[in-house]
C-alpha atoms as a PDB file:
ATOM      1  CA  UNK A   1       0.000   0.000   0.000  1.00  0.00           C
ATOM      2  CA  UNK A   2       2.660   2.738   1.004  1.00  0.00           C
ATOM      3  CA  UNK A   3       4.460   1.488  -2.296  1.00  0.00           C
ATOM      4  CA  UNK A   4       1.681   1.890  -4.393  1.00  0.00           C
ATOM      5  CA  UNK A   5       0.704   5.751  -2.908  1.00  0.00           C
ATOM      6  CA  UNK A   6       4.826   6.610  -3.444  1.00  0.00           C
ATOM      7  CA  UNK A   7       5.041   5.809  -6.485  1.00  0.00           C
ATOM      8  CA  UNK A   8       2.378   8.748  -7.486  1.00  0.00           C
ATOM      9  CA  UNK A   9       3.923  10.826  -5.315  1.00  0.00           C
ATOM     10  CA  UNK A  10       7.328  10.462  -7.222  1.00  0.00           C
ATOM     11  CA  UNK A  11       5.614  10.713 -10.175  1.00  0.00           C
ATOM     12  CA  UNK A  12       3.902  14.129  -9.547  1.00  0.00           C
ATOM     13  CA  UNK A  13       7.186  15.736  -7.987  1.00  0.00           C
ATOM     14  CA  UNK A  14       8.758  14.647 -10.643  1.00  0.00           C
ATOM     15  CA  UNK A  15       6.622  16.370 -13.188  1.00  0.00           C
ATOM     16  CA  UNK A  16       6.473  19.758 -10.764  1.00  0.00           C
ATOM     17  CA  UNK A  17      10.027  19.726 -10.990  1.00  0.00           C
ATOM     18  CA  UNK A  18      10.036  19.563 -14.907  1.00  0.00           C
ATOM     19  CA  UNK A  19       7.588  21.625 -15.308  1.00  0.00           C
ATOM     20  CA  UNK A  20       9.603  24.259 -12.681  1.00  0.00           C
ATOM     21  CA  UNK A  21      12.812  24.056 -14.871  1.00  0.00           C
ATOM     22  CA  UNK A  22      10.889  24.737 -17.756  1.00  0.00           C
ATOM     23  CA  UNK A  23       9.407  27.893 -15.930  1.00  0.00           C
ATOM     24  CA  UNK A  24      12.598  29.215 -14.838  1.00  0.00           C
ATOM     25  CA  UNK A  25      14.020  28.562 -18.035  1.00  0.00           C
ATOM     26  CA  UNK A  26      11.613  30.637 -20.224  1.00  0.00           C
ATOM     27  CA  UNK A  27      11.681  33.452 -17.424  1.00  0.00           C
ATOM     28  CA  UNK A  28      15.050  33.861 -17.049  1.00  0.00           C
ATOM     29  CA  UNK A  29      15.400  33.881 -20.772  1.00  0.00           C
ATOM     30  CA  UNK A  30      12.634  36.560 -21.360  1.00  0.00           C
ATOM     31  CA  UNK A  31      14.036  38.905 -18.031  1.00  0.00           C
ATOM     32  CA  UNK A  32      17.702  38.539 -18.470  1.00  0.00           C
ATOM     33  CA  UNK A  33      20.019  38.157 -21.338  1.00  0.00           C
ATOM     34  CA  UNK A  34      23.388  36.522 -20.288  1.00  0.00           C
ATOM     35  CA  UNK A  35      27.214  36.180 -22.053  1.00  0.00           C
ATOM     36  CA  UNK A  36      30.355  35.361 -20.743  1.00  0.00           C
ATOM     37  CA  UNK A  37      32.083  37.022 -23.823  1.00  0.00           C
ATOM     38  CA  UNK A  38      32.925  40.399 -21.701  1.00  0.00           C
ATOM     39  CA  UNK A  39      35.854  41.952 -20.397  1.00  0.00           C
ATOM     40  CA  UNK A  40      37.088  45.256 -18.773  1.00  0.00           C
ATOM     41  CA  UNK A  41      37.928  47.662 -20.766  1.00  0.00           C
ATOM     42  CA  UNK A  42      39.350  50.961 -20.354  1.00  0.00           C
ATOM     43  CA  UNK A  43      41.308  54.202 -22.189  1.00  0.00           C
ATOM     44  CA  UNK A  44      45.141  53.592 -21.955  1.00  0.00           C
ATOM     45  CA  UNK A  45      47.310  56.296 -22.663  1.00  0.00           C
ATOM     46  CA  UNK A  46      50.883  56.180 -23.952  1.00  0.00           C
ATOM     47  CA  UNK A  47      53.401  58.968 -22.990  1.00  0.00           C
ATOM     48  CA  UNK A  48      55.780  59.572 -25.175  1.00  0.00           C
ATOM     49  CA  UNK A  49      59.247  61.237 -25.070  1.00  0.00           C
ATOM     50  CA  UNK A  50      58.551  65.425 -25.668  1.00  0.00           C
ATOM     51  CA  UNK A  51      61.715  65.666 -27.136  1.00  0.00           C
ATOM     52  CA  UNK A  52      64.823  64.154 -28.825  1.00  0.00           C
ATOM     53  CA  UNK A  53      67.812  64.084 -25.856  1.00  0.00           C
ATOM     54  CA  UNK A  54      68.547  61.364 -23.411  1.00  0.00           C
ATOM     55  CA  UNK A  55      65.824  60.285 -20.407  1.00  0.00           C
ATOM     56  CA  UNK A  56      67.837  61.690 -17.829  1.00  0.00           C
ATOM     57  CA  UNK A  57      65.059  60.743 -15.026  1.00  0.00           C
ATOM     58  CA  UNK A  58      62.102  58.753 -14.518  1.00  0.00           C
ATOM     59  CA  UNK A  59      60.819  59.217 -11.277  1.00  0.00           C
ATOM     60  CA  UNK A  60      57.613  56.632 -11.283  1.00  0.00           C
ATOM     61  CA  UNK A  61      57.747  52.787 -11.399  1.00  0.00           C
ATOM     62  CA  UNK A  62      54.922  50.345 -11.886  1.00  0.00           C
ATOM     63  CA  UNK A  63      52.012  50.962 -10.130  1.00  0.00           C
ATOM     64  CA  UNK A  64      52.630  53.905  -8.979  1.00  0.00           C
ATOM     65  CA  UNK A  65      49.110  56.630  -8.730  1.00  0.00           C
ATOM     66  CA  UNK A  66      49.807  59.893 -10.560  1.00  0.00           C
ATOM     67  CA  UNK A  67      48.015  63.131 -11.056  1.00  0.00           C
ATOM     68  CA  UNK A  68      47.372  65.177 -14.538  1.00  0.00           C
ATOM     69  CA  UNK A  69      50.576  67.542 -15.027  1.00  0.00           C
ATOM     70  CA  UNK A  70      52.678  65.506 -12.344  1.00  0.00           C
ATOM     71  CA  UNK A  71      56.329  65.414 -14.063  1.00  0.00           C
ATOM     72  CA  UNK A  72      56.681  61.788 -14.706  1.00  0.00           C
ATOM     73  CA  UNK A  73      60.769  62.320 -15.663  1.00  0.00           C
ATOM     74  CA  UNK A  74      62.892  64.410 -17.316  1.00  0.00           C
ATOM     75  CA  UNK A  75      64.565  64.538 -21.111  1.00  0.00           C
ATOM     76  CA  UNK A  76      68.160  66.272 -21.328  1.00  0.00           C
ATOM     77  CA  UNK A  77      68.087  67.661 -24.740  1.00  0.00           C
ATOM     78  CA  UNK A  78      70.821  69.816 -26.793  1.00  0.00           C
ATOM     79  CA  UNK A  79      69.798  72.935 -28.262  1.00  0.00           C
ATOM     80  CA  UNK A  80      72.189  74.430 -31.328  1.00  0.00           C
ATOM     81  CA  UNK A  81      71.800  78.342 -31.332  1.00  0.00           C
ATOM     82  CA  UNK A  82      73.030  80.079 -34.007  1.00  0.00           C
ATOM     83  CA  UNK A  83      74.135  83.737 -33.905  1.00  0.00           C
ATOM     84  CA  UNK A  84      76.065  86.162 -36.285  1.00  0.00           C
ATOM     85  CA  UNK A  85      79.801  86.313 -35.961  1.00  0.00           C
ATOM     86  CA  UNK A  86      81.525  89.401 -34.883  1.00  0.00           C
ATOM     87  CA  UNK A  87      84.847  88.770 -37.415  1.00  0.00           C
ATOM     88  CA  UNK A  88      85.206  91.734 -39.701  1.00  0.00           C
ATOM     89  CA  UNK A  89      85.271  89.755 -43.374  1.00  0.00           C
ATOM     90  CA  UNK A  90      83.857  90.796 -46.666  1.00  0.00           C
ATOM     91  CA  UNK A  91      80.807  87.719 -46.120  1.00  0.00           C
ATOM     92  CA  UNK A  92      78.803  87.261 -43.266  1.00  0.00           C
ATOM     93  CA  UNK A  93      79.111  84.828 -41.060  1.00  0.00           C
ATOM     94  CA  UNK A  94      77.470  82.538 -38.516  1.00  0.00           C
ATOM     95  CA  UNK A  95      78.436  80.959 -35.240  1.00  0.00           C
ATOM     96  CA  UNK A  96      76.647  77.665 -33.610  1.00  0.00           C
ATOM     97  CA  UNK A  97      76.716  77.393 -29.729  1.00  0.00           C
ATOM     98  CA  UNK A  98      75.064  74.368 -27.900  1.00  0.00           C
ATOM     99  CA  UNK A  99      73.252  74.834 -24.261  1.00  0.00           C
ATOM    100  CA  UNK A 100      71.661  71.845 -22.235  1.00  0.00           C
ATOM    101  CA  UNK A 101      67.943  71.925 -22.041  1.00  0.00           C
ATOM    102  CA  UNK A 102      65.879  69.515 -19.448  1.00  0.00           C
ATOM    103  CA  UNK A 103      62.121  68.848 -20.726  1.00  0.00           C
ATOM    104  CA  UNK A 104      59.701  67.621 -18.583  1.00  0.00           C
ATOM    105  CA  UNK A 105      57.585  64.443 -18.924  1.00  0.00           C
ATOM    106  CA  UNK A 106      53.915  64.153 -17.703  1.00  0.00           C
ATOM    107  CA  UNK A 107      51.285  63.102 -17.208  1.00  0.00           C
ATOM    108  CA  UNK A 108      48.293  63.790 -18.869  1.00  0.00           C
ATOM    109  CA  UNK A 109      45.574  62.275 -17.090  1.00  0.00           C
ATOM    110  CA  UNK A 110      44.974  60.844 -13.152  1.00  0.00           C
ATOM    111  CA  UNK A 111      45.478  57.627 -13.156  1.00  0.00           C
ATOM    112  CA  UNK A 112      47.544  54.414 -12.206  1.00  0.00           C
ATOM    113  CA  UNK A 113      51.090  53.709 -13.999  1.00  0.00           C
ATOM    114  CA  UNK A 114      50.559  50.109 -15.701  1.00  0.00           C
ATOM    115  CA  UNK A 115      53.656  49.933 -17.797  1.00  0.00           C
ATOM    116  CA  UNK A 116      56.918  50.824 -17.887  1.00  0.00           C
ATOM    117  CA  UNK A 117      58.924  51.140 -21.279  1.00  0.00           C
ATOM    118  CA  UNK A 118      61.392  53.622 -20.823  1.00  0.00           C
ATOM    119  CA  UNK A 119      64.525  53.379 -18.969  1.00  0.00           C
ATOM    120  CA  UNK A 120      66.551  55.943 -17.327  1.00  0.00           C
ATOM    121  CA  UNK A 121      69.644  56.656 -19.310  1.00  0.00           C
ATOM    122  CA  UNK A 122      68.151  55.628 -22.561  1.00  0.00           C
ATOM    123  CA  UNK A 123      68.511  57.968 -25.529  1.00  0.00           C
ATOM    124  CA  UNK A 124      64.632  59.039 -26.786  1.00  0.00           C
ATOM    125  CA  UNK A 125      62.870  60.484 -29.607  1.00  0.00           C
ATOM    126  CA  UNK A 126      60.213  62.702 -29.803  1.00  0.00           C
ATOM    127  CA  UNK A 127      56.925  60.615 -29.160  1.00  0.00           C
ATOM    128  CA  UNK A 128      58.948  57.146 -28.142  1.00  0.00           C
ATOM    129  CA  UNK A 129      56.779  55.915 -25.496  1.00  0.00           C
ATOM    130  CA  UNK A 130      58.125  56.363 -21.932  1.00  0.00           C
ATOM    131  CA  UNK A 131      55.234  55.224 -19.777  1.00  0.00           C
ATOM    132  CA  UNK A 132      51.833  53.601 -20.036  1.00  0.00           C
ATOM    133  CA  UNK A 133      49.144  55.219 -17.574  1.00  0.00           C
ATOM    134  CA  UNK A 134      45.040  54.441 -17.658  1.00  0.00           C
ATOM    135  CA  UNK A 135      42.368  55.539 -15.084  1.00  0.00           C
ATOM    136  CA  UNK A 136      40.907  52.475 -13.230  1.00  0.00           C
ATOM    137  CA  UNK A 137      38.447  54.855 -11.946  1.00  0.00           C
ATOM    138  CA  UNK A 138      36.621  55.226 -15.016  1.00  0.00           C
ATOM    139  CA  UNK A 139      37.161  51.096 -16.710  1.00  0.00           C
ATOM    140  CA  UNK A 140      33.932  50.047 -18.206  1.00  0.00           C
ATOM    141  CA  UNK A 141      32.743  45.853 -19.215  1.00  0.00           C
ATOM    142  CA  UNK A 142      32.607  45.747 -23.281  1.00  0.00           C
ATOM    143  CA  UNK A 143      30.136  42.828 -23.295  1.00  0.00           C
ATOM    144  CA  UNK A 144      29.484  41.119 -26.602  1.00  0.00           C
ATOM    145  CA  UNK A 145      25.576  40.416 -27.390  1.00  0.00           C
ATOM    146  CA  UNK A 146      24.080  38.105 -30.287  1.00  0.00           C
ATOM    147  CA  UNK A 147      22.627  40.274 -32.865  1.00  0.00           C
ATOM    148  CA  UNK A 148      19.545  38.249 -33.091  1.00  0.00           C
ATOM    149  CA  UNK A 149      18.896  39.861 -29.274  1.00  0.00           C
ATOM    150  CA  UNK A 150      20.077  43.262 -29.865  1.00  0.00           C
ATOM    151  CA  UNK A 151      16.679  44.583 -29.931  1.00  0.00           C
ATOM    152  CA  UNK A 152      16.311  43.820 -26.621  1.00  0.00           C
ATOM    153  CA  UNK A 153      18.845  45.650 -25.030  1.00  0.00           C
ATOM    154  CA  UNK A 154      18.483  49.388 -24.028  1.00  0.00           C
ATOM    155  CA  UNK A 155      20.092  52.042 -22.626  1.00  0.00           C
ATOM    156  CA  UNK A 156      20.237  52.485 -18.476  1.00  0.00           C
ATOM    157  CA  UNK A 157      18.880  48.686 -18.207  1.00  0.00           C
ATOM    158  CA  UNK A 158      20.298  47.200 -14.835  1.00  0.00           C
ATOM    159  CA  UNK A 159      23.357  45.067 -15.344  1.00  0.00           C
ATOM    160  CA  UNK A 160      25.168  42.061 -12.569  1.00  0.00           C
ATOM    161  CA  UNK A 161      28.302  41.888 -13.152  1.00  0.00           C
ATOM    162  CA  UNK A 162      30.705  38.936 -12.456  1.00  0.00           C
ATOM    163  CA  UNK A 163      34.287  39.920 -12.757  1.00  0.00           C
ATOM    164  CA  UNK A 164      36.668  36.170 -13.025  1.00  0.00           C
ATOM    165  CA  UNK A 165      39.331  37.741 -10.756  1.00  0.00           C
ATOM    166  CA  UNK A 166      36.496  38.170  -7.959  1.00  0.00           C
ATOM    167  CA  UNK A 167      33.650  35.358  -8.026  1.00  0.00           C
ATOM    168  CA  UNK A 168      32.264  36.280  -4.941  1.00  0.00           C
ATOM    169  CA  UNK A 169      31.610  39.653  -5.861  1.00  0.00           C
ATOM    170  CA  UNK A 170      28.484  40.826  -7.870  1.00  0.00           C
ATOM    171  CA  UNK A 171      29.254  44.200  -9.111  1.00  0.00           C
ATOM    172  CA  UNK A 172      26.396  46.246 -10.453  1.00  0.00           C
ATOM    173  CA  UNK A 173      26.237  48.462 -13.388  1.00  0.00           C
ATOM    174  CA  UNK A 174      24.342  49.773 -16.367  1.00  0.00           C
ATOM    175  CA  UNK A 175      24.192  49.959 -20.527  1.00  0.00           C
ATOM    176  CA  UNK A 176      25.707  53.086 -21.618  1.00  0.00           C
ATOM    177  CA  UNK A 177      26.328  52.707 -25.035  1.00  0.00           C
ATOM    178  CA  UNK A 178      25.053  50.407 -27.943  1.00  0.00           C
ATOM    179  CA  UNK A 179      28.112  50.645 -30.623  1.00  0.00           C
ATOM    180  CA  UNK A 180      26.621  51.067 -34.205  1.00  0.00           C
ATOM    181  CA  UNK A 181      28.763  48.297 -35.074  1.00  0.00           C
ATOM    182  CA  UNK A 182      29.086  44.503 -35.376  1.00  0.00           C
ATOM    183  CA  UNK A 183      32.373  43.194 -33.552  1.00  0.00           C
ATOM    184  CA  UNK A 184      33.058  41.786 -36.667  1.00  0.00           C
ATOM    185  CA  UNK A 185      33.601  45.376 -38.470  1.00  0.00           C
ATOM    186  CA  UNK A 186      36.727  46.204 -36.612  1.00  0.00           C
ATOM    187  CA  UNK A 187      38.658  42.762 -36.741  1.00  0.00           C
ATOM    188  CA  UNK A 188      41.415  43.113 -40.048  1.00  0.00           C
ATOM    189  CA  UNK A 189      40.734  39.837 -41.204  1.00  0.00           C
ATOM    190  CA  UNK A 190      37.374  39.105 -42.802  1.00  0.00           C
ATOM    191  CA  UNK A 191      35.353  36.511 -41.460  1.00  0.00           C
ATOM    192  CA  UNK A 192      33.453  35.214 -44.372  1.00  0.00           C
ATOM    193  CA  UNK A 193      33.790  35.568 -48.300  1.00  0.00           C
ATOM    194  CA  UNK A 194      30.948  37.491 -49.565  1.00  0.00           C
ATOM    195  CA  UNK A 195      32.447  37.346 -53.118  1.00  0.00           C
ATOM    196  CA  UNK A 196      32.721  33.483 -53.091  1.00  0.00           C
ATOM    197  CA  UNK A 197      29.569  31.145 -53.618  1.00  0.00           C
ATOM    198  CA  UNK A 198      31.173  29.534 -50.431  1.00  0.00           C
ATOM    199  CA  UNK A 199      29.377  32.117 -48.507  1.00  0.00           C
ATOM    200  CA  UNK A 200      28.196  30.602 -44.905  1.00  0.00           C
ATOM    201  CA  UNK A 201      25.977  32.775 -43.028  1.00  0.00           C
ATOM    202  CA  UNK A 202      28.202  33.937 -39.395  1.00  0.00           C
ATOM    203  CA  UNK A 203      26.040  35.377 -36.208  1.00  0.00           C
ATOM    204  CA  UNK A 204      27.287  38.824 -35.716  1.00  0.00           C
ATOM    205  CA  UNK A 205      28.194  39.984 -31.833  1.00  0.00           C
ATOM    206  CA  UNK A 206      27.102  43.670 -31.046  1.00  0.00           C
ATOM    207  CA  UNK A 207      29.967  45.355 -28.640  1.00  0.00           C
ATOM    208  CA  UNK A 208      28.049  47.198 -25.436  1.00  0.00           C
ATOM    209  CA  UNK A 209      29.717  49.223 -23.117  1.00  0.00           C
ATOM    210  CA  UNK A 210      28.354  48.842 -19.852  1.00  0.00           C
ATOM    211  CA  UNK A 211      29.073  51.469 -16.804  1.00  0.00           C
ATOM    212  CA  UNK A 212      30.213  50.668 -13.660  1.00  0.00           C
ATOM    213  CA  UNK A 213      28.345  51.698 -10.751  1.00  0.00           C
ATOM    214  CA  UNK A 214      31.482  51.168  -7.860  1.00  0.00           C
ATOM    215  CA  UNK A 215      34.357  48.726  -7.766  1.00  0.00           C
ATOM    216  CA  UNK A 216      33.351  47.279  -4.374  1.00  0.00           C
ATOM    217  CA  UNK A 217      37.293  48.190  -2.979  1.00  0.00           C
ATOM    218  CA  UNK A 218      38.528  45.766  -5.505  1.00  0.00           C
ATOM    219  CA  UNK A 219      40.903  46.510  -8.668  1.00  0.00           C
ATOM    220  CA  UNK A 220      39.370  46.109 -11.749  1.00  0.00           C
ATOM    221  CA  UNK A 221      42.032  46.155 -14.313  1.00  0.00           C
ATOM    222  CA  UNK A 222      41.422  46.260 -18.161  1.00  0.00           C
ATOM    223  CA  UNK A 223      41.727  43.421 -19.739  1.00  0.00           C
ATOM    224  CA  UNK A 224      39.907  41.073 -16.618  1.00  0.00           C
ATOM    225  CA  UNK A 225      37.407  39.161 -18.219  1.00  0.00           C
ATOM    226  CA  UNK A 226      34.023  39.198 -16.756  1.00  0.00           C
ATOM    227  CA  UNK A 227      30.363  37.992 -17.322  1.00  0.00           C
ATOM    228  CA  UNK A 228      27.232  40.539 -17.215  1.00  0.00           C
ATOM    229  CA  UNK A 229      23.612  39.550 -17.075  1.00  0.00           C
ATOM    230  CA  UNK A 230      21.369  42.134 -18.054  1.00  0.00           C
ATOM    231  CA  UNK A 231      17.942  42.823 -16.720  1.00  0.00           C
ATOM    232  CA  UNK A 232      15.621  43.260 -20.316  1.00  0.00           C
ATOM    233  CA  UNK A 233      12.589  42.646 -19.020  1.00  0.00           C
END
């Protein structure tokens, strides 16, 4: 008798629990769209050698926090100046003279020194990069979205954000830009031959920037790659 009333029982929980995956399933497909093709992304900035002359100082290393206009180093340049001789002769004539000239290097932007090219001693040329500097203040999460689900996504929608480097943090964010682009448009190498009758139909990815709202205390570095689920619905 008890075998014969568990059996049912199995039977309906069973189905409830098919029935619940399928649920959850379609409604976390219709409120959220999810990708694990992100990463962090942010603007890094080279700076480059003002002028020709030997890199007499660098006074940073890596990881060091600077400030816009903070003097970074110094380039020892020569300067020729030429000036008319004073010799009595029947053609004029010119003189060159050399003075030492020390050009600063900064930076241009707050920010957090990430690489270091340059040495000290090392002879430069104008624009030869020195340092590497970027703003982890102001990194954003370029997630990658099927095309076919594009439509879906807006800007200011609510975003999680899962960054590898720190799984048990859920940062939050939101869209801030949809680039008028496929992925696809910026790589050099095509990915399928339109010309061809070979041609084999490729899903496009749509690049969206999404905004962080914090960095919980951690370091979020570009280049981390993350996973964002975004609240559509």
């Amino acid at each position: 008798m008890r075998r014969m009333i568990l059996i049912p029982l199995l039977i309906v929980i069973v189905l409830l629990a098919i029935v619940g995956g399928i649920g959850y399933y379609g409604y976390n497909n219709y409120a959220f769209y999810n990708t694990d093709d992100s990463q962090v992304t942010g603007s890094i900035v080279s700076v480059g050698a003002p002028a020709s002359g030997t890199l007499s100082t660098l006074s940073v290393k890596l990881g060091d926090t600077v400030t816009a206009g903070q003097v970074l180093g110094t380039v020892s340049t020569t300067v020729v100046n030429s000036a008319p001789s004073t010799a009595t002769t029947s053609a004029p004539t010119t003189t060159a003279t050399t003075t030492k000239k020390t050009v600063n290097v900064t930076s241009p932007i707050n920010g957090t020194i990430i690489q270091v090219p340059g040495v000290q001693g090392q002879d430069v040329t104008p624009g030869a990069p020195v340092l590497q500097v970027t703003n982890l203040n102001t990194v954003n999460i370029t997630a990658y979205v099927d095309e076919n689900a594009i439509n879906n996504i807006k800007l200011g929608q609510d975003v999680d954000i899962h960054v590898d480097a720190y799984s048990d943090t859920t940062f939050k964010g939101h869209v801030l830009q949809i680039v008028d682009a496929t992925a696809g448009s910026f790589s050099l190498l095509p990915t399928s031959d339109n010309a061809s009758g070979n041609f084999t139909k490729v899903a496009q990815r749509v690049p969206v920037v999404i905004a962080l709202d914090g960095n919980s205390g951690k370091s979020v570095m570009p280049g981390m790659s993350a996973e964002v689920t975004i609240h559509i619905h």
